[in-house]
PDB file of N, CA and C in Angstrom:
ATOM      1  N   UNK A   1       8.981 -65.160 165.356  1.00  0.00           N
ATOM      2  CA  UNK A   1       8.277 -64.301 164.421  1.00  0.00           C
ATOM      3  C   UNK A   1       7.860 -63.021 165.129  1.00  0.00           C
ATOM      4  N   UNK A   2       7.875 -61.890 164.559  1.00  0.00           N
ATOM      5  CA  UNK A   2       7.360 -60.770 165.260  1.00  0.00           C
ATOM      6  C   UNK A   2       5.969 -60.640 165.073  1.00  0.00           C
ATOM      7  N   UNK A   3       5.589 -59.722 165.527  1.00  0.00           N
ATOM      8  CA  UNK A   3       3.938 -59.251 165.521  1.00  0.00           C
ATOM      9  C   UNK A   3       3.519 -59.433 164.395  1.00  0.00           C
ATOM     10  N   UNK A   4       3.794 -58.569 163.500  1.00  0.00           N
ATOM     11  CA  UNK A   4       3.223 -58.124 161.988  1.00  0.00           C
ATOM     12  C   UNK A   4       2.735 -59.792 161.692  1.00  0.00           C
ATOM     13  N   UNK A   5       4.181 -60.818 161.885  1.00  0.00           N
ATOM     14  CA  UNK A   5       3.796 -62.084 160.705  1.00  0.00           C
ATOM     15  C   UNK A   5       2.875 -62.663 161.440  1.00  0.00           C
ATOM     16  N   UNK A   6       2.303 -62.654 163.086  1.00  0.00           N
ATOM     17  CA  UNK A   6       1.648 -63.133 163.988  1.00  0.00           C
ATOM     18  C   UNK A   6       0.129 -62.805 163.663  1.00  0.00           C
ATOM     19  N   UNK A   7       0.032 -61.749 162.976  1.00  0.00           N
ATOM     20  CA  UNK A   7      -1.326 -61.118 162.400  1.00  0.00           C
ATOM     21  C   UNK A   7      -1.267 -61.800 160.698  1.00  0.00           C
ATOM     22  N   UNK A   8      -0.471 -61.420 160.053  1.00  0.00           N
ATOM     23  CA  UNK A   8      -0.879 -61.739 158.322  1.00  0.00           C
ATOM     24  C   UNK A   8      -0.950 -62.634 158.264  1.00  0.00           C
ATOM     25  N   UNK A   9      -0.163 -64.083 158.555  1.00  0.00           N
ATOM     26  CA  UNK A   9      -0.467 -65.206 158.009  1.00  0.00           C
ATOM     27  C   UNK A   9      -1.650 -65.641 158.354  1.00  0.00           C
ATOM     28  N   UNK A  10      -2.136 -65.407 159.830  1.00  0.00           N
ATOM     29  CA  UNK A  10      -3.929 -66.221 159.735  1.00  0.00           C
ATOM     30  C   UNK A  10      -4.692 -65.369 158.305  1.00  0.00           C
ATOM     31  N   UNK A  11      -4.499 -64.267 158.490  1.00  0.00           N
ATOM     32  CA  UNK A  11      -5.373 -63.256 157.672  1.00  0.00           C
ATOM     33  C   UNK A  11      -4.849 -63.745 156.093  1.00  0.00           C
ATOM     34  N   UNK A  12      -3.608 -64.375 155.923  1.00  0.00           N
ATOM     35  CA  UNK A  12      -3.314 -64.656 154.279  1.00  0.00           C
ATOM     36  C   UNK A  12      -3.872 -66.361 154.036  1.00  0.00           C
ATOM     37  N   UNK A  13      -4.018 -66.823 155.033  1.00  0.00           N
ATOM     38  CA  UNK A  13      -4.645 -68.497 154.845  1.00  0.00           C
ATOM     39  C   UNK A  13      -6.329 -68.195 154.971  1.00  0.00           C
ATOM     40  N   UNK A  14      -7.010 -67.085 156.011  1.00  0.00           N
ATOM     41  CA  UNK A  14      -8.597 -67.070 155.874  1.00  0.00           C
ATOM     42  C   UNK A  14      -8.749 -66.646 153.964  1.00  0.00           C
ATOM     43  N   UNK A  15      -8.007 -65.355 153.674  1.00  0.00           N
ATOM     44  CA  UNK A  15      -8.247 -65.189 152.682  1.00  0.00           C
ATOM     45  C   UNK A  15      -8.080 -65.816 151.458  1.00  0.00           C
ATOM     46  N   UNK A  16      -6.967 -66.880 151.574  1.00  0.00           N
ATOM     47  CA  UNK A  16      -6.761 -68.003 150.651  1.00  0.00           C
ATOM     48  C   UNK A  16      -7.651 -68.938 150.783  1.00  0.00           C
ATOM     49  N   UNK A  17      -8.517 -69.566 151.854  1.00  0.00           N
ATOM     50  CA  UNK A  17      -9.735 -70.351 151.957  1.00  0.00           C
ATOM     51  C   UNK A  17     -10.469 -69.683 151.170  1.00  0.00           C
ATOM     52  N   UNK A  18     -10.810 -68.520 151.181  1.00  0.00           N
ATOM     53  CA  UNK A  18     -12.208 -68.116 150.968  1.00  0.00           C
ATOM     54  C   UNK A  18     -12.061 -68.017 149.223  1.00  0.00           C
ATOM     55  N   UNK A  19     -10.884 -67.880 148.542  1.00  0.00           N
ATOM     56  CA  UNK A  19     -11.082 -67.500 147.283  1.00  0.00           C
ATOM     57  C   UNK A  19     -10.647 -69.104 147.047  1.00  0.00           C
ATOM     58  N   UNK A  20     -10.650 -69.978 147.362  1.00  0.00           N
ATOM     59  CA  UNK A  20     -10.615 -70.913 147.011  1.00  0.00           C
ATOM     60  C   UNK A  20     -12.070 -71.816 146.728  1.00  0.00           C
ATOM     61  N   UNK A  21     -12.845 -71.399 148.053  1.00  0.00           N
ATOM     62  CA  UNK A  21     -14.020 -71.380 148.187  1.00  0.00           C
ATOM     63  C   UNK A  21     -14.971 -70.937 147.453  1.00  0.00           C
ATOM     64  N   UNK A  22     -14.828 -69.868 147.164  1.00  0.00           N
ATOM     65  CA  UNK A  22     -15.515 -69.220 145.835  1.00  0.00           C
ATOM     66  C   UNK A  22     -15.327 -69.968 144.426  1.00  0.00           C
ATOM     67  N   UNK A  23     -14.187 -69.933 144.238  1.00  0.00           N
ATOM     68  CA  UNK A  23     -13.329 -70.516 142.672  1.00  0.00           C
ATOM     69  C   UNK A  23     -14.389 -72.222 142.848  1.00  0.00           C
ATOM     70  N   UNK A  24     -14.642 -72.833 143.857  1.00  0.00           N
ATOM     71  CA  UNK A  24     -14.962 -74.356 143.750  1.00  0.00           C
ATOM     72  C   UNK A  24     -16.527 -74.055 143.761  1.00  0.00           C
ATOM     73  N   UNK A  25     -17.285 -73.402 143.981  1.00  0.00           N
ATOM     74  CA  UNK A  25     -18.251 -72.684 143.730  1.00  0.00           C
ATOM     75  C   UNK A  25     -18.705 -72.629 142.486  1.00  0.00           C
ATOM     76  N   UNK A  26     -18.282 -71.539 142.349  1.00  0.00           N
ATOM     77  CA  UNK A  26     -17.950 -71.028 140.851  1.00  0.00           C
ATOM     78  C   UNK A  26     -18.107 -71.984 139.705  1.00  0.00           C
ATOM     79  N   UNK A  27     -17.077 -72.858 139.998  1.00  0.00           N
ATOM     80  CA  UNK A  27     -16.934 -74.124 138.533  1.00  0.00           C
ATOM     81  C   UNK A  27     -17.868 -75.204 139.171  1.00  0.00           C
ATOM     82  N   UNK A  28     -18.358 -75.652 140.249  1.00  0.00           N
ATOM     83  CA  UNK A  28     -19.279 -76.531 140.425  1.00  0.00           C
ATOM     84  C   UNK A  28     -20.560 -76.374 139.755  1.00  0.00           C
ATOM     85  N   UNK A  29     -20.898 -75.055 140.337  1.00  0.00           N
ATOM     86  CA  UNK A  29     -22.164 -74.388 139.767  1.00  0.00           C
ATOM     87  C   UNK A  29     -22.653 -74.043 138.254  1.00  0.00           C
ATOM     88  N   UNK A  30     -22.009 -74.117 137.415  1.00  0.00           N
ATOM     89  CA  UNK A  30     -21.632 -73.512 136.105  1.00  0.00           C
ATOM     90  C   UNK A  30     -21.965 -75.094 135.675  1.00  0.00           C
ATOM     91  N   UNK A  31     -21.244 -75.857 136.059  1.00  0.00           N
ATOM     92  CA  UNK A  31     -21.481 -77.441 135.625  1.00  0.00           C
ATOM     93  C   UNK A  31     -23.304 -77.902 135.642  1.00  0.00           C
ATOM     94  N   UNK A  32     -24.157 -77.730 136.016  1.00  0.00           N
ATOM     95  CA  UNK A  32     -25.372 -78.001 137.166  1.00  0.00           C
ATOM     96  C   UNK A  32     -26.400 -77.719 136.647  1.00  0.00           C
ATOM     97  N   UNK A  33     -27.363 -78.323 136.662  1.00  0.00           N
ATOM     98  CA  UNK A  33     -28.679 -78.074 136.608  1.00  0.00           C
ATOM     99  C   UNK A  33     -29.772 -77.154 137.484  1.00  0.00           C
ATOM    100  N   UNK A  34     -29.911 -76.206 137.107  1.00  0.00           N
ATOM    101  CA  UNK A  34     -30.625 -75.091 137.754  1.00  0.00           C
ATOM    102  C   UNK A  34     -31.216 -75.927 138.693  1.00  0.00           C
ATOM    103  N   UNK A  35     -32.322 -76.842 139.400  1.00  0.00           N
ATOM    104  CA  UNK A  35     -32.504 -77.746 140.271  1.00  0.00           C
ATOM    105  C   UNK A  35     -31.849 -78.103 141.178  1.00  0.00           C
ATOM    106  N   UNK A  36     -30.699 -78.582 140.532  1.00  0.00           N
ATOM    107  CA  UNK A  36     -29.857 -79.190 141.787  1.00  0.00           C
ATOM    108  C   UNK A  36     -28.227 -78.161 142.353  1.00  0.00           C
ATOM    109  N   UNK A  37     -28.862 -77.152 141.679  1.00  0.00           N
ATOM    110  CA  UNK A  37     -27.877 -76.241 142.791  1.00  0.00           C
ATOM    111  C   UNK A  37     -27.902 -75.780 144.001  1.00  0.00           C
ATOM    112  N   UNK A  38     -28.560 -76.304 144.546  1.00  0.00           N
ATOM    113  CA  UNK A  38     -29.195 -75.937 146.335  1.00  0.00           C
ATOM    114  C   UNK A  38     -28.600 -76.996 146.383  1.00  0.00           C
ATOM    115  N   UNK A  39     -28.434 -78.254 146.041  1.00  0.00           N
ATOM    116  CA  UNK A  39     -28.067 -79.840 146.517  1.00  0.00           C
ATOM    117  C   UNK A  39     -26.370 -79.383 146.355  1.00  0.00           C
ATOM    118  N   UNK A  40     -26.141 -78.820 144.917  1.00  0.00           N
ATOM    119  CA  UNK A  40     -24.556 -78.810 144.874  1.00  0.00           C
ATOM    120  C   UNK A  40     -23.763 -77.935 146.399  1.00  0.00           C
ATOM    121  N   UNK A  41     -24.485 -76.774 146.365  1.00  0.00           N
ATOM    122  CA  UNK A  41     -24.281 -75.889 146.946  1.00  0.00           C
ATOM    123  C   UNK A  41     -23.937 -76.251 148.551  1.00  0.00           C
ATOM    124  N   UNK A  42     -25.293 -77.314 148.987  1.00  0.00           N
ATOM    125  CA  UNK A  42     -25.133 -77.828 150.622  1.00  0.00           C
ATOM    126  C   UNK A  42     -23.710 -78.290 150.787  1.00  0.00           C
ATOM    127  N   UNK A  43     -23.907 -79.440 149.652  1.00  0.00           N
ATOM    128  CA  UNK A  43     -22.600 -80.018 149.548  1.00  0.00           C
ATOM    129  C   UNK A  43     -21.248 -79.539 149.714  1.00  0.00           C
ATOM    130  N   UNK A  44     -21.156 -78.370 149.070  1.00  0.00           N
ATOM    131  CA  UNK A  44     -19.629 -77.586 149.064  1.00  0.00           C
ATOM    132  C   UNK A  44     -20.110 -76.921 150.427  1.00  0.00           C
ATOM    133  N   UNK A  45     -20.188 -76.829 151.102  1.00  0.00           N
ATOM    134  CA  UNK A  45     -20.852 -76.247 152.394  1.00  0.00           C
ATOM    135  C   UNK A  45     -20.294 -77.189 153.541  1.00  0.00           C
ATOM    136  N   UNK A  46     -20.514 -78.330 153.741  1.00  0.00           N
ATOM    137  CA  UNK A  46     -20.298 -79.291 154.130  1.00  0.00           C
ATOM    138  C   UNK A  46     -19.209 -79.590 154.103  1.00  0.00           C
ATOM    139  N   UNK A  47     -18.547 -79.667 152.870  1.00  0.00           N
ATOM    140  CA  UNK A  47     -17.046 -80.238 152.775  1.00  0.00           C
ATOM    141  C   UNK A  47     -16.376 -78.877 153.625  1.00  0.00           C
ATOM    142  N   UNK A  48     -16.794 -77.389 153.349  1.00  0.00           N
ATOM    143  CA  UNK A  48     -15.820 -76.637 153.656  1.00  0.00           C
ATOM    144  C   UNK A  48     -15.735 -76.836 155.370  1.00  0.00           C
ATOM    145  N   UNK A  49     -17.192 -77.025 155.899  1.00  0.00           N
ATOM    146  CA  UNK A  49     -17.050 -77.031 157.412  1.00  0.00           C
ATOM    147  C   UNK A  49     -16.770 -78.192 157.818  1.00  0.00           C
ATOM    148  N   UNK A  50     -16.393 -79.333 156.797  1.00  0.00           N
ATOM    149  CA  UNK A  50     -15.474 -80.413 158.173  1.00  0.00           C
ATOM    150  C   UNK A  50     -13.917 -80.544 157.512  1.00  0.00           C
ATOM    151  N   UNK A  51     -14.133 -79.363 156.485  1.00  0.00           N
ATOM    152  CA  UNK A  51     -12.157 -79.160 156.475  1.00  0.00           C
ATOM    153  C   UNK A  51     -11.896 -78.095 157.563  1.00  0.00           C
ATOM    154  N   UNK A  52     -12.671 -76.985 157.982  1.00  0.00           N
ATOM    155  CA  UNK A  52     -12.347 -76.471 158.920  1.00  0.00           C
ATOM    156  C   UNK A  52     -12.406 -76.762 160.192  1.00  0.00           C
ATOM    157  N   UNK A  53     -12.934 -77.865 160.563  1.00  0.00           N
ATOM    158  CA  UNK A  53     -13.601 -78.427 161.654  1.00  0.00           C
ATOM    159  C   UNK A  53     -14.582 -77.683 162.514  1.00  0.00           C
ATOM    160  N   UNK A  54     -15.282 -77.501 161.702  1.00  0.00           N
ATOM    161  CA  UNK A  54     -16.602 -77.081 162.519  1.00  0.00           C
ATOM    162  C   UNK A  54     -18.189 -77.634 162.099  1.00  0.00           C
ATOM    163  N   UNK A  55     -17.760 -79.086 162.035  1.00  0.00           N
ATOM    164  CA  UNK A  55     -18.953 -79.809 161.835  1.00  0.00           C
ATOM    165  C   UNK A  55     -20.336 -79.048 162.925  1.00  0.00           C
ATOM    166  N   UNK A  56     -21.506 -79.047 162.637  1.00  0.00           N
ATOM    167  CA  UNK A  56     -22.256 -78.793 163.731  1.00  0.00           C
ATOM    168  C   UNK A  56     -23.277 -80.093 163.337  1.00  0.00           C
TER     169      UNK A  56
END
């Protein structure tokens, strides 16, 4: 692969996480009880950092 594809594809998979991320957001939240959207919210939080592996 040359340079160029050595740069876009990380940059086309961060940016495909993140609007994916948003979109599961998005429709979680909309579902929810004003209350427990801090609870929904941790949650999708969580899942995203041990699909990326960066549990802390």
């Amino acid at each position: 692969m040359n340079v160029t594809a050595w740069v876009l594809v990380p940059v086309a998979v961060t940016l495909v996480a993140a609007v994916a991320a948003v979109l599961i957001v998005i429709v979680v939240v909309k579902g929810t009880a004003s209350r427990d959207r801090a609870t929904v919210l941790k949650a999708v939080a969580e899942v995203i950092r041990a699909v990326r592996g960066s549990r802390r």
